[in-house]
N, C-alpha and C. Protein backbone atom coordinates (compact mmCIF):
# COMPACT_ATOMS: atom_id res chain seq x y z
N UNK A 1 -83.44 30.19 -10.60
CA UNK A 1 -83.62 28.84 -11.09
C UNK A 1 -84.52 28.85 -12.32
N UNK A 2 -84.47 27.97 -13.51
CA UNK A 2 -84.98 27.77 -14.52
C UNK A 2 -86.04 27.29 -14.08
N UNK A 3 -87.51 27.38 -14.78
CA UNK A 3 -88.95 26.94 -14.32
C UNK A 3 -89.31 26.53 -15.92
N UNK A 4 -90.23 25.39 -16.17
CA UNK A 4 -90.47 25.68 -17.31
C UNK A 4 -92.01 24.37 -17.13
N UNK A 5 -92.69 24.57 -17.42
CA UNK A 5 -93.91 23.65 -17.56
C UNK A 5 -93.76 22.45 -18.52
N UNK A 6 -93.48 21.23 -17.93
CA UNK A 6 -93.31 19.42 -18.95
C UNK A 6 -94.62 19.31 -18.86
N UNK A 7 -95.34 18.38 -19.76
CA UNK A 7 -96.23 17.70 -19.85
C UNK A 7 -96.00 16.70 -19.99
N UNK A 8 -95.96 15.39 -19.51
CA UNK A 8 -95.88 14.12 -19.51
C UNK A 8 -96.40 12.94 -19.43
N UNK A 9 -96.24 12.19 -20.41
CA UNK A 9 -97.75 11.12 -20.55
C UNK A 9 -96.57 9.56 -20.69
N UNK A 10 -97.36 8.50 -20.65
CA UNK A 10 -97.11 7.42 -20.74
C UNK A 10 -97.58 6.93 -22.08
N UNK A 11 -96.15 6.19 -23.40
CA UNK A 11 -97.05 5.79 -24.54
C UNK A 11 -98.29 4.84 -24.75
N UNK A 12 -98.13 3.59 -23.34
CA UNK A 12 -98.87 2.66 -23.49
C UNK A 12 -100.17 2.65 -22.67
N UNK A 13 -100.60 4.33 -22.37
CA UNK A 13 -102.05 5.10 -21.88
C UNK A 13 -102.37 5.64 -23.07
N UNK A 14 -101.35 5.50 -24.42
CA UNK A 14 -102.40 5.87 -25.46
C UNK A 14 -102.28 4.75 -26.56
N UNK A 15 -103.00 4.12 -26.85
CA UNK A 15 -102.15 2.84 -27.67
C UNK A 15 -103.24 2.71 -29.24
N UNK A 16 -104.15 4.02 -29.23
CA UNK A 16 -104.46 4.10 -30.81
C UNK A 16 -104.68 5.28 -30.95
N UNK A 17 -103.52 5.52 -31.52
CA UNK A 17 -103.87 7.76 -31.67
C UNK A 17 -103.73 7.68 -33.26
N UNK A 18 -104.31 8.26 -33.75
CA UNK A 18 -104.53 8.26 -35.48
C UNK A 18 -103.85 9.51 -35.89
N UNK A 19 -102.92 9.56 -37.09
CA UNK A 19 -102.24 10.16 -37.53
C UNK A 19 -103.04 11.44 -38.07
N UNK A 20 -104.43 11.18 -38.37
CA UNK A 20 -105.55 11.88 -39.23
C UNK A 20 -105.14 13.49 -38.82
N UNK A 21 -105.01 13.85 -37.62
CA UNK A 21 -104.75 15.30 -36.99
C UNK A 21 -103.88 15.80 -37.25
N UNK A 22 -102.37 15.03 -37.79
CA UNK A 22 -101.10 15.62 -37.92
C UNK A 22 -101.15 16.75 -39.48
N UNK A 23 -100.04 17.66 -39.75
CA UNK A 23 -99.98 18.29 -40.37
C UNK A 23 -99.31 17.86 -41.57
N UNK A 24 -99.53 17.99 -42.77
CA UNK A 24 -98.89 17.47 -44.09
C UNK A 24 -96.95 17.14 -44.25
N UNK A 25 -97.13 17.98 -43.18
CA UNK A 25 -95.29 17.70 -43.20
C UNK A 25 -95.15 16.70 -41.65
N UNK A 26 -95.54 16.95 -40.78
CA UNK A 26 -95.99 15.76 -39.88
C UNK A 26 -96.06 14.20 -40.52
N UNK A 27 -97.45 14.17 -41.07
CA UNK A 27 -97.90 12.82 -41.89
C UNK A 27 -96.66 12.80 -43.11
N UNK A 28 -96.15 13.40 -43.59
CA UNK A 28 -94.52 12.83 -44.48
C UNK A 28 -93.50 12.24 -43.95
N UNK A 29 -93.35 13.29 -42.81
CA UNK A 29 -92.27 12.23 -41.66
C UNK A 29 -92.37 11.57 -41.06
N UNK A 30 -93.86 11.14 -40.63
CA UNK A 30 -94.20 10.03 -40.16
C UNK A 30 -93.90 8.87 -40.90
N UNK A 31 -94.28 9.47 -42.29
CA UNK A 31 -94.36 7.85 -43.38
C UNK A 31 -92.92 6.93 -43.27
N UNK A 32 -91.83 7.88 -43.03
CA UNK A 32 -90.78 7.56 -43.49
C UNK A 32 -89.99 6.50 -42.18
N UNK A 33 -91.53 6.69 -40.79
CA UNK A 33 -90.74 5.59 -39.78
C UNK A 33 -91.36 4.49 -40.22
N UNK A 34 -90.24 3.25 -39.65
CA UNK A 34 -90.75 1.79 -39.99
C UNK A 34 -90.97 1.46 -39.22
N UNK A 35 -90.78 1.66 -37.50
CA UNK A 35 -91.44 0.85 -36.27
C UNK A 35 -92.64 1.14 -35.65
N UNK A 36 -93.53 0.56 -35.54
CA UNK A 36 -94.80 1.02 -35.15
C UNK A 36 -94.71 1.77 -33.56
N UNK A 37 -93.70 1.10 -32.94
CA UNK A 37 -93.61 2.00 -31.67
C UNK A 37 -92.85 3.41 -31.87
N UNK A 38 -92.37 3.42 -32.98
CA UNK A 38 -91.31 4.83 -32.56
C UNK A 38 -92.65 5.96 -33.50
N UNK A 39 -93.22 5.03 -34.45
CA UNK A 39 -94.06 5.73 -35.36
C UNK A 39 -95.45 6.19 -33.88
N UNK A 40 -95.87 5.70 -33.02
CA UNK A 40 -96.98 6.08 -32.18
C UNK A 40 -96.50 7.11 -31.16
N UNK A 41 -94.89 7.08 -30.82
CA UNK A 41 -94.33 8.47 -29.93
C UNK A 41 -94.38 9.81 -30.82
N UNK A 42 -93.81 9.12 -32.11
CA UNK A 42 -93.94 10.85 -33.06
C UNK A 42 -95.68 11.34 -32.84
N UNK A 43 -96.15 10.22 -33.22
CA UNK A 43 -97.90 10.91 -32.78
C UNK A 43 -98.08 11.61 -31.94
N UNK A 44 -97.71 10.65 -30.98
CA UNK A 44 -98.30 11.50 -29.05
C UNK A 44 -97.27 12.60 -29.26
N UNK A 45 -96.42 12.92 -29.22
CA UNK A 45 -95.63 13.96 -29.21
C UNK A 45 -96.58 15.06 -30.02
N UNK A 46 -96.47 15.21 -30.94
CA UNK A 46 -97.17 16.25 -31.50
C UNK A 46 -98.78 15.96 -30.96
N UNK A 47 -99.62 15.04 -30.55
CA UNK A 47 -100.80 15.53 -29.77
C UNK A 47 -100.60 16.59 -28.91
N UNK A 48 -99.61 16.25 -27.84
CA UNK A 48 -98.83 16.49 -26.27
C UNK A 48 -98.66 17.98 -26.84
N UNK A 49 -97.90 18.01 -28.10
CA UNK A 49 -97.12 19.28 -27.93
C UNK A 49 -98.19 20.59 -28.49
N UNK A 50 -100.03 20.37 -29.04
CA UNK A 50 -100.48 20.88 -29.17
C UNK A 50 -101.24 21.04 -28.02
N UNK A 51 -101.54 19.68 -26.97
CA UNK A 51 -101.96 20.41 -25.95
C UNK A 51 -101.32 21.33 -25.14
N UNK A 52 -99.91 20.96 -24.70
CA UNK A 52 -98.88 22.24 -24.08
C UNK A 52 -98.70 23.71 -24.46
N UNK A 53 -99.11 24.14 -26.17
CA UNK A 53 -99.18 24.93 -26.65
C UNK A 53 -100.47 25.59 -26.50
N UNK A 54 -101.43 24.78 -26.33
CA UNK A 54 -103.11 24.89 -26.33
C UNK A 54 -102.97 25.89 -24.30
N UNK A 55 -101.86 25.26 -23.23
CA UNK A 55 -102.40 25.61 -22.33
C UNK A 55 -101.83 27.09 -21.81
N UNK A 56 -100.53 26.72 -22.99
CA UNK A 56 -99.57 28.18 -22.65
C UNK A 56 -100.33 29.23 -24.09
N UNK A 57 -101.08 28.74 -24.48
CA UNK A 57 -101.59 30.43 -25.19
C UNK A 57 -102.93 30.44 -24.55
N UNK A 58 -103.14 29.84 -24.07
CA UNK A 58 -104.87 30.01 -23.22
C UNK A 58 -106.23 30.20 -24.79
N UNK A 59 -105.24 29.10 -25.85
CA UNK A 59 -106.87 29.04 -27.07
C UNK A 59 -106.49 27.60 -27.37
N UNK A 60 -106.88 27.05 -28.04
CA UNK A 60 -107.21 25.95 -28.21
C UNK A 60 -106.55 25.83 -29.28
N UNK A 61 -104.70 25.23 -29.29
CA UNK A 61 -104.12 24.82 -30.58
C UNK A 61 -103.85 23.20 -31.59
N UNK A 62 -104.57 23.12 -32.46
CA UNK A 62 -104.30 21.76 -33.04
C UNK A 62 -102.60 21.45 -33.29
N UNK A 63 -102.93 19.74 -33.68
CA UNK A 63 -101.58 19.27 -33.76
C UNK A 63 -101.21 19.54 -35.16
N UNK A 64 -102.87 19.94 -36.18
CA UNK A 64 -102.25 19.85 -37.89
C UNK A 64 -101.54 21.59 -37.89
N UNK A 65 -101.12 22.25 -36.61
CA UNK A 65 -100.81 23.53 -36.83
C UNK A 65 -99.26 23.24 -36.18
N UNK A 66 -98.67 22.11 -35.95
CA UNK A 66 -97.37 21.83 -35.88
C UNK A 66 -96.96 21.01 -37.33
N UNK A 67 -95.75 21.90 -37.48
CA UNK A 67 -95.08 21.78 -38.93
C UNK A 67 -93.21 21.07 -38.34
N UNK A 68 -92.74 20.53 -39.14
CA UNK A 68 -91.94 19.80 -39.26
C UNK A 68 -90.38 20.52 -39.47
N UNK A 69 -89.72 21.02 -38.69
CA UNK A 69 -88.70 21.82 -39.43
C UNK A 69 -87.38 20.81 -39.38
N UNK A 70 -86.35 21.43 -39.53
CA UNK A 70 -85.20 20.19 -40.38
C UNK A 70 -84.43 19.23 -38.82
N UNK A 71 -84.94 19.98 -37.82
CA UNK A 71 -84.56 18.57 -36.51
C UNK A 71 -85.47 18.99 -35.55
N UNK A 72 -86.63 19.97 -35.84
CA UNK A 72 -87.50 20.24 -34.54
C UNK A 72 -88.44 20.62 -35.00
N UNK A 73 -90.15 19.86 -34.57
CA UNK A 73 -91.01 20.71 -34.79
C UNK A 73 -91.16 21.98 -34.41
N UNK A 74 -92.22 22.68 -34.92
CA UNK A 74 -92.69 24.29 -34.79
C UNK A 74 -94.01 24.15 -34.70
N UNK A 75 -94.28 25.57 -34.33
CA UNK A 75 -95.58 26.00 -34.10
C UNK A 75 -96.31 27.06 -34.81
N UNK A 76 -96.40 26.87 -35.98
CA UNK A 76 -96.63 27.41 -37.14
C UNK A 76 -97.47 28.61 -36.68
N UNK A 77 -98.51 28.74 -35.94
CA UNK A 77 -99.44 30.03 -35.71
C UNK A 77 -99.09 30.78 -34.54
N UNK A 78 -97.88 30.18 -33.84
CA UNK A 78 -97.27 30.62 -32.83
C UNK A 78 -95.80 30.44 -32.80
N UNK A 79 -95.31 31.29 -33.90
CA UNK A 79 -93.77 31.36 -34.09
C UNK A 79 -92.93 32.25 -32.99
N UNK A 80 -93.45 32.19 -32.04
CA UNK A 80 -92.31 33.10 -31.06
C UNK A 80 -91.83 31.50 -30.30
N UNK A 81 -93.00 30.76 -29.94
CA UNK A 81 -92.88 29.69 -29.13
C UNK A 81 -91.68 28.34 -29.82
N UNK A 82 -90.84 28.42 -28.63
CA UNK A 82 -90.02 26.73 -28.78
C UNK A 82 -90.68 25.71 -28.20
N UNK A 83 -90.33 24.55 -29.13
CA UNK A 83 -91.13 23.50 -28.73
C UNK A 83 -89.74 22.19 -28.20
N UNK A 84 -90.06 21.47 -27.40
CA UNK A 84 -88.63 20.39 -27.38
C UNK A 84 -89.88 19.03 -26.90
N UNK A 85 -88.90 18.53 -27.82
CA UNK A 85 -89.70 17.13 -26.93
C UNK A 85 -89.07 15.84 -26.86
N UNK A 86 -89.19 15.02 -25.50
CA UNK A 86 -88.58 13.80 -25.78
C UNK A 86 -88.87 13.00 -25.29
N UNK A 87 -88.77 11.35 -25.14
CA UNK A 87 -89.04 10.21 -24.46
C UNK A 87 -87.97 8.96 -24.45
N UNK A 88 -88.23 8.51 -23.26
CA UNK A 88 -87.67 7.69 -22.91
C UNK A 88 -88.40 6.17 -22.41
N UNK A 89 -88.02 5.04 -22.89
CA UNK A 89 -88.99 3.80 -22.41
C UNK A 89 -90.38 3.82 -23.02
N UNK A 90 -91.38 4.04 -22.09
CA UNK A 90 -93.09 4.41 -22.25
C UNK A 90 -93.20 5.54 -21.65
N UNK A 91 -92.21 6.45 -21.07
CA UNK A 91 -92.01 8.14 -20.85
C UNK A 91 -92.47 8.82 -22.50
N UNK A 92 -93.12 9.96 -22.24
CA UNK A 92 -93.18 11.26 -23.47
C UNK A 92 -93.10 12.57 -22.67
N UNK A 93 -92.62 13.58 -22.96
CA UNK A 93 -93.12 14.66 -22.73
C UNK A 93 -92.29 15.95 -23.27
N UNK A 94 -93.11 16.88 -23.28
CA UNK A 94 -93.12 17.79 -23.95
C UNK A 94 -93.02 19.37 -22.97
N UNK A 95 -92.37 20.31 -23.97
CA UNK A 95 -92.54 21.34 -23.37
C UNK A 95 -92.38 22.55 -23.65
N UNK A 96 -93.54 23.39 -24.05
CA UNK A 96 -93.76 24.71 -24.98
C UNK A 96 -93.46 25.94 -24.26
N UNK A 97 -92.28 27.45 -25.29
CA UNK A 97 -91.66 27.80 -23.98
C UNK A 97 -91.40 29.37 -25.38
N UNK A 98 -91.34 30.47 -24.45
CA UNK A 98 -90.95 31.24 -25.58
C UNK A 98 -89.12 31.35 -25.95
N UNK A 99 -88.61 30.95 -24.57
CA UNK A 99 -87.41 31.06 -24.24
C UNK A 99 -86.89 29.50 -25.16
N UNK A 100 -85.81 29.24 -25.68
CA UNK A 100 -85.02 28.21 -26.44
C UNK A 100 -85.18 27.11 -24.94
N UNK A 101 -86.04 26.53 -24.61
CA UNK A 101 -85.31 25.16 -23.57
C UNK A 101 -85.56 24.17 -24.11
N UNK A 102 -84.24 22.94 -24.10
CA UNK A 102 -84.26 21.80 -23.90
C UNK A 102 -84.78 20.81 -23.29
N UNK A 103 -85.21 19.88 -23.47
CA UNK A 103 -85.92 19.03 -22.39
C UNK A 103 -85.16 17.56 -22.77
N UNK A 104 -84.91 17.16 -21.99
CA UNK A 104 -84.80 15.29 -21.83
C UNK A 104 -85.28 15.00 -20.94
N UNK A 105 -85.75 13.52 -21.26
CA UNK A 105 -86.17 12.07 -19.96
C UNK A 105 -85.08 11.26 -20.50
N UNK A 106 -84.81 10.55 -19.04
CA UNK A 106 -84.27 9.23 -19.19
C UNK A 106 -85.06 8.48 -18.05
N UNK A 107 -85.57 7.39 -18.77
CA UNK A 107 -85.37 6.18 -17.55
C UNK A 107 -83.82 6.00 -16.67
N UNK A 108 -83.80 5.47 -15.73
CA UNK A 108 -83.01 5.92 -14.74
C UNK A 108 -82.74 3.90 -14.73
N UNK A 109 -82.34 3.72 -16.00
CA UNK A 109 -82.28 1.71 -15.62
C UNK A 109 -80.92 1.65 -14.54
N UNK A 110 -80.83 0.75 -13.76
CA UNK A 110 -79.25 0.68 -13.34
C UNK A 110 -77.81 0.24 -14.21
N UNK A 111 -77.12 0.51 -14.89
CA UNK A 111 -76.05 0.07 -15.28
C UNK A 111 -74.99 -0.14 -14.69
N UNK A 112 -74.38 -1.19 -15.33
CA UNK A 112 -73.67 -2.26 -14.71
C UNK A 112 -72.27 -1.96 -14.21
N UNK A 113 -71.65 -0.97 -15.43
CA UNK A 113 -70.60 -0.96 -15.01
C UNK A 113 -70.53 1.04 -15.25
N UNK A 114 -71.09 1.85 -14.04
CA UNK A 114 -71.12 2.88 -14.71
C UNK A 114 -69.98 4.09 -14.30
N UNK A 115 -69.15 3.67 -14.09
CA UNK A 115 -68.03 4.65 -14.05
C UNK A 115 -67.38 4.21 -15.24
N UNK A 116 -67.22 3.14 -15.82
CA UNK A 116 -66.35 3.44 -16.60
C UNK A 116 -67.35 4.00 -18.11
N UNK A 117 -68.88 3.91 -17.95
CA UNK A 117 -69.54 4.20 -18.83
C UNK A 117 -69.13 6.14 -18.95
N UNK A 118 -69.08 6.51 -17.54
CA UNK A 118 -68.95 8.22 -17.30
C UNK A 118 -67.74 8.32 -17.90
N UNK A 119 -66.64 7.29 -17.66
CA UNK A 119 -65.27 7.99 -18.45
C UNK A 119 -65.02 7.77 -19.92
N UNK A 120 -66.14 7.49 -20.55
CA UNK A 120 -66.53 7.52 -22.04
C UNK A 120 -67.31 8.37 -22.48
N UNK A 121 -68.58 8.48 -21.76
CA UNK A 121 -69.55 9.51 -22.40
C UNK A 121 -69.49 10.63 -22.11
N UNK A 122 -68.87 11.25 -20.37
CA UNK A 122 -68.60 12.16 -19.77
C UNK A 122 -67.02 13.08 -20.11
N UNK A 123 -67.30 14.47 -19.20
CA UNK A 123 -65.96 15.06 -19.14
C UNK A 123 -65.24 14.64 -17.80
N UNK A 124 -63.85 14.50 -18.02
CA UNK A 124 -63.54 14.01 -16.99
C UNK A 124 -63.14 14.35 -15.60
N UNK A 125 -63.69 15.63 -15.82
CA UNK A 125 -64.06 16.03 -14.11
C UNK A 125 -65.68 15.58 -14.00
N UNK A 126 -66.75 14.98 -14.75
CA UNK A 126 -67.45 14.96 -14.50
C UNK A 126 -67.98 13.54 -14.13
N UNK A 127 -66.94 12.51 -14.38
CA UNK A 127 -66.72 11.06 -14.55
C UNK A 127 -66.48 10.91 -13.03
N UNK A 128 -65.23 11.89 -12.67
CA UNK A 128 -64.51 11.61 -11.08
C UNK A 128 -65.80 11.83 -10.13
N UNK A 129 -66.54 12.84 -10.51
CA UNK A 129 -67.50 13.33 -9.48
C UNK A 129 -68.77 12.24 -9.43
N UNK A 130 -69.00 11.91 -10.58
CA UNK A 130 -69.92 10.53 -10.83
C UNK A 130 -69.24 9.40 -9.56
N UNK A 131 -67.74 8.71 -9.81
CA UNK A 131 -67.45 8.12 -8.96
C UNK A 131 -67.06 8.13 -7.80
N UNK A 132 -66.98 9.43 -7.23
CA UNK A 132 -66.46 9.70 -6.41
C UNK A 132 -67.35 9.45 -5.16
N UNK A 133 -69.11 9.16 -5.15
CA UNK A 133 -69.47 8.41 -3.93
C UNK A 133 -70.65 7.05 -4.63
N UNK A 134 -69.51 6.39 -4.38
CA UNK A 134 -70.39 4.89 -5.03
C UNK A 134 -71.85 5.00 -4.83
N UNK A 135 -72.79 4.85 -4.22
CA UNK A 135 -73.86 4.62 -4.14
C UNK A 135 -74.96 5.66 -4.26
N UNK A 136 -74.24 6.99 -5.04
CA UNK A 136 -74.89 7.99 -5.68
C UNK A 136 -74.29 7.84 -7.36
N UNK A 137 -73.50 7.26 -7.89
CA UNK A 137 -73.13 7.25 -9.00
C UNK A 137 -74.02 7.07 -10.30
N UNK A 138 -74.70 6.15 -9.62
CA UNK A 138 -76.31 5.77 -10.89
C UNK A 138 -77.02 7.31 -10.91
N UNK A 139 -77.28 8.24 -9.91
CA UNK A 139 -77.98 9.18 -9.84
C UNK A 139 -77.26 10.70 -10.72
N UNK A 140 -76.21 10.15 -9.91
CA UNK A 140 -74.88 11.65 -10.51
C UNK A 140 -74.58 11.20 -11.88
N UNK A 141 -74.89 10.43 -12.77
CA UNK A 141 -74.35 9.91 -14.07
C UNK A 141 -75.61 10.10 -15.04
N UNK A 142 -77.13 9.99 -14.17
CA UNK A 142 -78.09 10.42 -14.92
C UNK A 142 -78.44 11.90 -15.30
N UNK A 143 -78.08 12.32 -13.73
CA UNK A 143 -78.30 14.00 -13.99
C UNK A 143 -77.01 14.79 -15.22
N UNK A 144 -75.77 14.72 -15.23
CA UNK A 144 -75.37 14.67 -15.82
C UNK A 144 -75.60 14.70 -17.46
N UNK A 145 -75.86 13.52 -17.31
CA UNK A 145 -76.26 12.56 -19.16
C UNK A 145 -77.61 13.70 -19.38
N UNK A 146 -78.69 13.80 -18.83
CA UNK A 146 -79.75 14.36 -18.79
C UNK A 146 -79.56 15.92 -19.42
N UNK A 147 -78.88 16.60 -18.32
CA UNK A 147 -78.38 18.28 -18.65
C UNK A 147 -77.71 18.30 -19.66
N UNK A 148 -77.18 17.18 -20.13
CA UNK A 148 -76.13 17.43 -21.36
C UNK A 148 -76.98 17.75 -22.47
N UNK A 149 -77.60 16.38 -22.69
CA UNK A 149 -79.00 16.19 -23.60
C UNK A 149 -79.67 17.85 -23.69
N UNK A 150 -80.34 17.54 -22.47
CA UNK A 150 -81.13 18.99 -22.52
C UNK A 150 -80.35 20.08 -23.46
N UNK A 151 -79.48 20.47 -22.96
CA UNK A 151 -78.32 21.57 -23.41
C UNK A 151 -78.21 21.58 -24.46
N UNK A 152 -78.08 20.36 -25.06
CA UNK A 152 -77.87 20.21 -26.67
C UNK A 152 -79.10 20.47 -27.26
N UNK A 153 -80.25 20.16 -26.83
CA UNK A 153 -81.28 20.35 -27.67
C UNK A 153 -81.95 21.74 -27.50
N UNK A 154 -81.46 23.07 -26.57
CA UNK A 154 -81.85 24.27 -26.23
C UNK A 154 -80.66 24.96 -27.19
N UNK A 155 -79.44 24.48 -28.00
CA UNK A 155 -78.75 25.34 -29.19
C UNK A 155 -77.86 25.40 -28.05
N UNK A 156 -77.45 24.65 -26.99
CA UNK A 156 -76.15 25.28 -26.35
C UNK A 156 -74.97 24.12 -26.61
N UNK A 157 -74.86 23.59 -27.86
CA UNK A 157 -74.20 22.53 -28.52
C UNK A 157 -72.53 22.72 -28.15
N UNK A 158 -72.00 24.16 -28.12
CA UNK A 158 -70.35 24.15 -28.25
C UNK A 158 -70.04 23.67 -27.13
N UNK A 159 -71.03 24.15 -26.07
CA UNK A 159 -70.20 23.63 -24.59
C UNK A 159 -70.72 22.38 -24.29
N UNK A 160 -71.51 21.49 -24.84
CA UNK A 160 -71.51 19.72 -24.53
C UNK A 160 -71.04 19.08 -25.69
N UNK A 161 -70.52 19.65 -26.53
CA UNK A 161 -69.88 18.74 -27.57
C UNK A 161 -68.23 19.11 -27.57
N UNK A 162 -67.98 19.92 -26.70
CA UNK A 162 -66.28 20.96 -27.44
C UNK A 162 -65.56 20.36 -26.28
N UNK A 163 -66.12 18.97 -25.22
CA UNK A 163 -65.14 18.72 -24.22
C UNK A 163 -64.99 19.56 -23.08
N UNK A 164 -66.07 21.02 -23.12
CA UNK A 164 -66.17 21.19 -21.55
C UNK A 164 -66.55 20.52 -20.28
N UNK A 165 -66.39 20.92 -19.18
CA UNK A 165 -66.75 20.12 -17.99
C UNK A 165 -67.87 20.71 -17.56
N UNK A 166 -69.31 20.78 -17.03
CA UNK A 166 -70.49 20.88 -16.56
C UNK A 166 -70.03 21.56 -14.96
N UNK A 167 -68.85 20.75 -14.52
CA UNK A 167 -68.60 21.33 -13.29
C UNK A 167 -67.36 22.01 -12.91
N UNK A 168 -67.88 23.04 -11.84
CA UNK A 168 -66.80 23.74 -11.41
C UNK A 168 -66.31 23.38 -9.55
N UNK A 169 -65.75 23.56 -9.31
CA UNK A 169 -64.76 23.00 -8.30
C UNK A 169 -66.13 22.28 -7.38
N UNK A 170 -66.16 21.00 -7.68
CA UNK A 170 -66.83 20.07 -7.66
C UNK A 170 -68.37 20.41 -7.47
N UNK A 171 -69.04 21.28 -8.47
CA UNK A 171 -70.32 21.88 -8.36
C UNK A 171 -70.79 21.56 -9.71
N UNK A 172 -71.95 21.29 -10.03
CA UNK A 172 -72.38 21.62 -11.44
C UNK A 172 -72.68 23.23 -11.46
N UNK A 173 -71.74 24.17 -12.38
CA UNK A 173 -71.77 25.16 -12.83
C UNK A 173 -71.63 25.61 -14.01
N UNK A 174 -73.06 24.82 -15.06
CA UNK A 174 -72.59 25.04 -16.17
C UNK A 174 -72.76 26.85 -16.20
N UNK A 175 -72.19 27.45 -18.08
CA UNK A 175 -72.42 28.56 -18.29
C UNK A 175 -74.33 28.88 -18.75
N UNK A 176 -74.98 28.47 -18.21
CA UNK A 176 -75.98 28.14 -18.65
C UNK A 176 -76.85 27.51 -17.55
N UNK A 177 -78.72 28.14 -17.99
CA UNK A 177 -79.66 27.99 -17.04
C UNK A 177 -80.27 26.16 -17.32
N UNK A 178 -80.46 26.02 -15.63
CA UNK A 178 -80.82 24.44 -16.09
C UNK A 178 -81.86 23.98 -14.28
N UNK A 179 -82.58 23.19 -14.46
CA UNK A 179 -83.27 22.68 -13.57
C UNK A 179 -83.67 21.20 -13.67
N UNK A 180 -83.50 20.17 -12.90
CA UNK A 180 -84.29 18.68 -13.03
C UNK A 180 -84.44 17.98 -11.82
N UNK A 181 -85.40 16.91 -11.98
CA UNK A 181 -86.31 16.83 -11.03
C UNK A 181 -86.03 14.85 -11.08
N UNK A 182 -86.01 14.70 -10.39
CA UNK A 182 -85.93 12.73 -10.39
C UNK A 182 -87.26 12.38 -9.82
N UNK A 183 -88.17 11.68 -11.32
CA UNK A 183 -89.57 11.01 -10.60
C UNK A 183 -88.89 9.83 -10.70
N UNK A 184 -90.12 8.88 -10.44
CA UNK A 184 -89.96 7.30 -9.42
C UNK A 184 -89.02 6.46 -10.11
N UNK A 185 -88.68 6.67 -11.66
CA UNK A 185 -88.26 5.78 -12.84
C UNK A 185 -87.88 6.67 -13.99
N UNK A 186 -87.28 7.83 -13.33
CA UNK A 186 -86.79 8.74 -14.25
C UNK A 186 -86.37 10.26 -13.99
N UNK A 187 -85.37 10.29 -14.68
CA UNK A 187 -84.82 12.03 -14.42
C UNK A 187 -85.45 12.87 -15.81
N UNK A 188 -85.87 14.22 -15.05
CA UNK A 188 -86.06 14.87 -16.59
C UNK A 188 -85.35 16.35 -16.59
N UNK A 189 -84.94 16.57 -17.31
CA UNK A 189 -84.19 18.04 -17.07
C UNK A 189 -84.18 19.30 -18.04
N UNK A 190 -84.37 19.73 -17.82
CA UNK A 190 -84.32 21.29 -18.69
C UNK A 190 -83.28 21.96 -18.76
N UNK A 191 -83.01 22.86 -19.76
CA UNK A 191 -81.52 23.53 -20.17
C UNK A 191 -81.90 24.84 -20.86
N UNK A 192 -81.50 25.82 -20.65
CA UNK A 192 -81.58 27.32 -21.17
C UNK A 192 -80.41 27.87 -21.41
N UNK A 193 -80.38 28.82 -22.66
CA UNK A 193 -79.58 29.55 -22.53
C UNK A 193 -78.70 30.99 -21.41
N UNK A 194 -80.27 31.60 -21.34
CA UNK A 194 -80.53 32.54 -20.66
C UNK A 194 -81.89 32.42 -20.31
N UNK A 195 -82.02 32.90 -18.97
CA UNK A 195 -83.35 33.35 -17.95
C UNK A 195 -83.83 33.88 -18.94
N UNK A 196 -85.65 33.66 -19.19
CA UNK A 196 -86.70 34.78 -19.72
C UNK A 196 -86.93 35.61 -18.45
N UNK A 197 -87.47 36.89 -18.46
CA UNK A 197 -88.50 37.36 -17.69
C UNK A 197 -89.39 37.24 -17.09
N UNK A 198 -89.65 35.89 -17.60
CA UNK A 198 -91.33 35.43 -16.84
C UNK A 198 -90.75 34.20 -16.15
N UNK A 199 -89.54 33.96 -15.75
CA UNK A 199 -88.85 32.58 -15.21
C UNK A 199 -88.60 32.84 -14.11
């Protein structure tokens, strides 16, 4: 099984974090958001993702030592390490890893009509299995949506974008390492290519 250490915070437990710490390419891409809420997650995110980095090298790493690359920050003094991060609602979290993993949250809202949402966003063995026991469908449609996400953001893009199915004779068996966990108001999930050694 995939293991990987999240850190996870709530945005509205931090509601004045000052940009002052971020790194020159940080504070550029910051400039360029216009909502003050999406502009205070890019913050906490890169706080989050220097403390996660700070606990997995055992020294003490700043956030002005995360640099901006063309769809993912980095860890400029610690280039072996992947960084992923994401949020959902007033969800953040983060998670520093030497191995490529993905991370997503979703809030887990109920939707209304969600089978036919699975036979749009989903593959369609993965839609049937969503509907196939009504009153797990909200759950089986998050995990799903979740691993996909994840997957995509760990570089395993051909097989959640090329129309594969996640499952095999009614199992999730992707080609690929993955683990997630459902807290009170949310699923979060992780995605790997391959097992590290230390997993």
């Amino acid at each position: 099984m995939l293991y990987a250490e999240v850190l996870l915070t709530r945005i509205t437990q931090n509601p004045y974090l000052s940009s002052d710490l971020l790194s020159a390419s940080s504070k550029a891409k910051l400039a360029a958001i216009q909502s003050p809420t999406r502009a205070q997650q890019f913050i906490l995110g890169r706080l989050l993702l220097a403390q996660a980095a700070s606990q997995f090298l055992g020294i003490e790493y700043m956030a002005g030592d995360i640099e901006e690359g063309e769809f993912f920050p980095y860890l400029s003094r610690a280039t072996h390490l992947h960084a992923s991060i994401s949020h959902s609602g007033d969800s953040l979290g983060v998670t520093v890893n030497p191995q490529r993993i993905g991370l997503d949250i979703e809030s887990c809202r109920p939707k209304a009509n969600i089978a036919k949402l699975a036979e749009f966003a989903l593959h369609q063995d993965e839609a049937s299995w969503v509907s196939a026991v009504p009153e797990e469908s909200q759950e089986r449609f998050y995990l799903l949506w979740t691993l996909r996400e994840a997957a995509f953001k760990a570089g395993i893009r051909e097989q959640v974008i090329r129309g594969n199915s996640l499952m095999i004779d009614g199992n999730i068996s992707p080609a690929w390492h993955w683990a997630s966990e459902r807290e009170p108001s949310q699923r979060v999930s992780i995605a790997c290519l391959a097992p590290a050694p230390w997993f």
